[in-house]
C-alpha atoms as a PDB file:
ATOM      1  CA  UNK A   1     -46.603 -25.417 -28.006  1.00  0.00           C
ATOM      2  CA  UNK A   2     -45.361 -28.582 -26.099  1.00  0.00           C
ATOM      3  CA  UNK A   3     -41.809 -27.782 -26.887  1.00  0.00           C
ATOM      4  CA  UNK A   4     -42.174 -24.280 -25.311  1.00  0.00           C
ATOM      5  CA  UNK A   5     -43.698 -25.869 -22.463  1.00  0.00           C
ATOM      6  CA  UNK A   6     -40.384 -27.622 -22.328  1.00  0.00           C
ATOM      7  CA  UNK A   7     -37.500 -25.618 -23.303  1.00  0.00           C
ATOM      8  CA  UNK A   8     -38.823 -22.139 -21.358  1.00  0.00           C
ATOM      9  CA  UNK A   9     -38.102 -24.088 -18.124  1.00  0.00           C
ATOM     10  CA  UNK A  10     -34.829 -25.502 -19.157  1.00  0.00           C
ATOM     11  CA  UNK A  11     -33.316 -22.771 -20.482  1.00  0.00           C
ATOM     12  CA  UNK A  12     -34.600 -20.510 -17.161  1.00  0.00           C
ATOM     13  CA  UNK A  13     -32.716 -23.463 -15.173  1.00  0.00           C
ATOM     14  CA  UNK A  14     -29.531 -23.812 -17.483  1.00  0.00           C
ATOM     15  CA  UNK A  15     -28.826 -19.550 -16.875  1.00  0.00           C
ATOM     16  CA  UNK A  16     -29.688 -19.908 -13.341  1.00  0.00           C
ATOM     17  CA  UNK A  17     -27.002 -22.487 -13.184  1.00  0.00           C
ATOM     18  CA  UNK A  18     -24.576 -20.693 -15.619  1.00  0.00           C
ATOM     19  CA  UNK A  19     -25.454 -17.443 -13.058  1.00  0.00           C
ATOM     20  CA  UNK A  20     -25.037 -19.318 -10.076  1.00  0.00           C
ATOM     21  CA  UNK A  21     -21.061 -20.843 -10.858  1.00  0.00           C
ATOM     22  CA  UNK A  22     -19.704 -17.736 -12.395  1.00  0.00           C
ATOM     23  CA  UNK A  23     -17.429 -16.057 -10.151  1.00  0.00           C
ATOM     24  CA  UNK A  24     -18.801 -13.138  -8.098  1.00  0.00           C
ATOM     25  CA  UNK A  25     -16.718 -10.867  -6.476  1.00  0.00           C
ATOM     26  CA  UNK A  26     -17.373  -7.975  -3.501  1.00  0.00           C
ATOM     27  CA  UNK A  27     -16.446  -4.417  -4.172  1.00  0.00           C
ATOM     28  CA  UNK A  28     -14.200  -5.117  -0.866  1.00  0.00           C
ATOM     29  CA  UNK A  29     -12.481  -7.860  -2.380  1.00  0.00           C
ATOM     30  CA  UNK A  30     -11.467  -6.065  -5.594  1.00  0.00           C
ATOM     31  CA  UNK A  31     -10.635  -3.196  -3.606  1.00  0.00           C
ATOM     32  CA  UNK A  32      -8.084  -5.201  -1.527  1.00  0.00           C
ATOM     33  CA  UNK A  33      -6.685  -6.788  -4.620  1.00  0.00           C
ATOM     34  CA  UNK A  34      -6.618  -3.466  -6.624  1.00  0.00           C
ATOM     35  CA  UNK A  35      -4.499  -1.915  -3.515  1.00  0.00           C
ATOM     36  CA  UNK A  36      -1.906  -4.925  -2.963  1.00  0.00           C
ATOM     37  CA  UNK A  37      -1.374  -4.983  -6.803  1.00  0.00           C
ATOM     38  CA  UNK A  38      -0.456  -1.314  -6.845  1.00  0.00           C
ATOM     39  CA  UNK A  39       1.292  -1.507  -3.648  1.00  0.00           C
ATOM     40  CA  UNK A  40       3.637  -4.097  -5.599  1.00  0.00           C
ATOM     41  CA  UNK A  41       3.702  -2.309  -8.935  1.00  0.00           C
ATOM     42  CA  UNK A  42       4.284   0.650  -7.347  1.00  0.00           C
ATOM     43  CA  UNK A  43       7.360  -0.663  -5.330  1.00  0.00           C
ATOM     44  CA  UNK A  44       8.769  -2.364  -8.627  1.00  0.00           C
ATOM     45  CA  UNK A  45       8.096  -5.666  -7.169  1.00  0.00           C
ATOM     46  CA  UNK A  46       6.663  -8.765  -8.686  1.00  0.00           C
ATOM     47  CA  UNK A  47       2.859  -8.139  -9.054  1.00  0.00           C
ATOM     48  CA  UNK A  48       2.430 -12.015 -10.902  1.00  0.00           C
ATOM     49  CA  UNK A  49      -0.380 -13.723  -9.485  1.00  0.00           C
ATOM     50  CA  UNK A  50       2.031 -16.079  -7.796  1.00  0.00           C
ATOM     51  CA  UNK A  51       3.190 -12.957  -5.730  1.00  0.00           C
ATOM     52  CA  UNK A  52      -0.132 -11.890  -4.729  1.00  0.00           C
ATOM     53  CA  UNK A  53      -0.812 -15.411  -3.419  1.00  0.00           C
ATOM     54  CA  UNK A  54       1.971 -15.660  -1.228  1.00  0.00           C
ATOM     55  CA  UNK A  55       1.650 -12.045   0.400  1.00  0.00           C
ATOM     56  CA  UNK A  56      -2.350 -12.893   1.011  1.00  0.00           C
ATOM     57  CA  UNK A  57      -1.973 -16.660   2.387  1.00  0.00           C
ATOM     58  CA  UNK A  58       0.900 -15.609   4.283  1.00  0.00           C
ATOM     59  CA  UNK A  59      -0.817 -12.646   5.575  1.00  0.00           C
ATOM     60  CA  UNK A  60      -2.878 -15.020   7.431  1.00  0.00           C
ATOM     61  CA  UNK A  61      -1.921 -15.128  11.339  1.00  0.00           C
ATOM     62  CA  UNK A  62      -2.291 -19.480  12.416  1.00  0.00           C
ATOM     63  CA  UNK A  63      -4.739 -18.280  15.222  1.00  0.00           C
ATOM     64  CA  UNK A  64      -6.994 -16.069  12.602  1.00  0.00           C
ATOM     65  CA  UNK A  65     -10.476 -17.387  12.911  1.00  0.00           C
ATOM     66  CA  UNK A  66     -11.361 -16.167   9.289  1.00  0.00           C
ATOM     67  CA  UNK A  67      -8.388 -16.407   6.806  1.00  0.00           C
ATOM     68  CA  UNK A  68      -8.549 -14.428   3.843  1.00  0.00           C
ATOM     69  CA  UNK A  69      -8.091 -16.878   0.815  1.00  0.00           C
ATOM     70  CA  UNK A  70      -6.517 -16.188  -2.598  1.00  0.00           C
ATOM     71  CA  UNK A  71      -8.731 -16.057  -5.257  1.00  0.00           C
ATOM     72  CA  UNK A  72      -6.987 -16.732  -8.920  1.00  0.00           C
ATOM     73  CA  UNK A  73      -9.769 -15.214 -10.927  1.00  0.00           C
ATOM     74  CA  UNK A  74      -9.633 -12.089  -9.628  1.00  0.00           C
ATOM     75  CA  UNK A  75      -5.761 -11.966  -9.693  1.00  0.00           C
ATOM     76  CA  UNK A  76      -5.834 -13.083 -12.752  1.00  0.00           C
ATOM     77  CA  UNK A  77      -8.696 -10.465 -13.942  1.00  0.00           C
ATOM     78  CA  UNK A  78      -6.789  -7.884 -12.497  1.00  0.00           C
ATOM     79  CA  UNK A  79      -3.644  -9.076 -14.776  1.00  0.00           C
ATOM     80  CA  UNK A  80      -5.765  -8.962 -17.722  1.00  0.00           C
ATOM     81  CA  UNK A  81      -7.372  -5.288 -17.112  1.00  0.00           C
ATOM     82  CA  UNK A  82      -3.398  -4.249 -16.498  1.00  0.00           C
ATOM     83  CA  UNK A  83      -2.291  -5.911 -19.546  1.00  0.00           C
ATOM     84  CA  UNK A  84      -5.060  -3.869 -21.692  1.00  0.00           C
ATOM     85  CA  UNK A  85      -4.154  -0.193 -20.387  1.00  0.00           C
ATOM     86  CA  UNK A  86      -1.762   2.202 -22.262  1.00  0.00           C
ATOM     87  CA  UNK A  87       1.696   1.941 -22.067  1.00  0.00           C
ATOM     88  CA  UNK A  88       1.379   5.599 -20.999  1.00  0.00           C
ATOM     89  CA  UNK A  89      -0.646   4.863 -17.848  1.00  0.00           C
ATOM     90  CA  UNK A  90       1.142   2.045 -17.083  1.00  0.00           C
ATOM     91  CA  UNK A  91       4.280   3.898 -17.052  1.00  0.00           C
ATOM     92  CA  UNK A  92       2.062   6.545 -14.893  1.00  0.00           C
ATOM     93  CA  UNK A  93       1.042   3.674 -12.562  1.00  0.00           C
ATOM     94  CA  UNK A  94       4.066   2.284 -12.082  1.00  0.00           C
ATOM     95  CA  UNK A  95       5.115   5.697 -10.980  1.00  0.00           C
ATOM     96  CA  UNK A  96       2.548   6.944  -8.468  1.00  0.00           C
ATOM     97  CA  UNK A  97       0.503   4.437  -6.285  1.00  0.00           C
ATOM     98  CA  UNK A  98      -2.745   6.524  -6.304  1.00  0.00           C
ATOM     99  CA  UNK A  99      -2.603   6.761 -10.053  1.00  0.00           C
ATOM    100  CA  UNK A 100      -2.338   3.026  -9.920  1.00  0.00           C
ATOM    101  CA  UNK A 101      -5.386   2.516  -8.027  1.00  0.00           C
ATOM    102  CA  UNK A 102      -7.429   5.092 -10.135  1.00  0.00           C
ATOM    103  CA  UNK A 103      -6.893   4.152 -13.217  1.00  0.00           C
ATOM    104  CA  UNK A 104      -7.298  -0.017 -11.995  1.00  0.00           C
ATOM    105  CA  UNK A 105     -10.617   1.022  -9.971  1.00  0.00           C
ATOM    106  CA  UNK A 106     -12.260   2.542 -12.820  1.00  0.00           C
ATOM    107  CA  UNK A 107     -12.075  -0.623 -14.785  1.00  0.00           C
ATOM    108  CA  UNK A 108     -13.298  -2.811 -11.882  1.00  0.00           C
ATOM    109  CA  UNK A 109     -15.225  -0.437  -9.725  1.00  0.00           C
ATOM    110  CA  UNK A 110     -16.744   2.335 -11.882  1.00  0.00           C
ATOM    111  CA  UNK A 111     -18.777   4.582 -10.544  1.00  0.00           C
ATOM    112  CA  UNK A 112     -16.738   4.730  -7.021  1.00  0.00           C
ATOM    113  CA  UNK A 113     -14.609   7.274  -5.512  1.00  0.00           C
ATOM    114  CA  UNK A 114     -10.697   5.633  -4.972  1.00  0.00           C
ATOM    115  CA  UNK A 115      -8.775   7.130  -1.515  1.00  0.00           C
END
């Protein structure tokens, strides 16, 4: 009973921890990234995570009192989730920008209707 007493409370503290350092990301900002990553597919450009940095920190005006900052997880999720699809539907992606963002906003925003 006295090790309960213990290890309940630890490992309550040890997820909130685990809970409170994993990334969390807004609808908004995977909406943004979903758009500028199709954008550049779409276009035939580089859409490396080392493109989507520069366009977003460079997107940022000197005088802008809040600068959007590049987050590498989510670039690099959305890499991942692009990686996984079809062949087919990447082809299809590549091809037609709103086709991009469907198919990418399904995977990181289910439930919501793309524009």
């Amino acid at each position: 009973m006295l090790k309960l007493k213990f290890l309940l409370p630890a490992v309550i503290v040890i997820s909130a921890v685990v809970w409170w350092l994993m990334p969390h990301y807004s609808d908004e900002d995977k909406g943004y990234y979903i758009a500028m990553f199709c954008t550049l597919t779409h276009d035939g450009r580089d859409n490396s995570t080392q493109a989507m940095q520069q366009i977003i920190e460079g997107s940022n005006s000197d005088y802008a009192l809040q600068k959007i900052h590049f987050q590498p997880g989510l670039a690099d999720h959305l890499q991942t989730v692009w990686q996984d699809l079809a062949p087919e539907q990447q082809q299809q992606a590549r091809q037609e920008s709103l086709s991009c963002r469907r198919v990418m906003s399904e995977k990181l925003l289910p439930g919501q209707a793309v524009q």
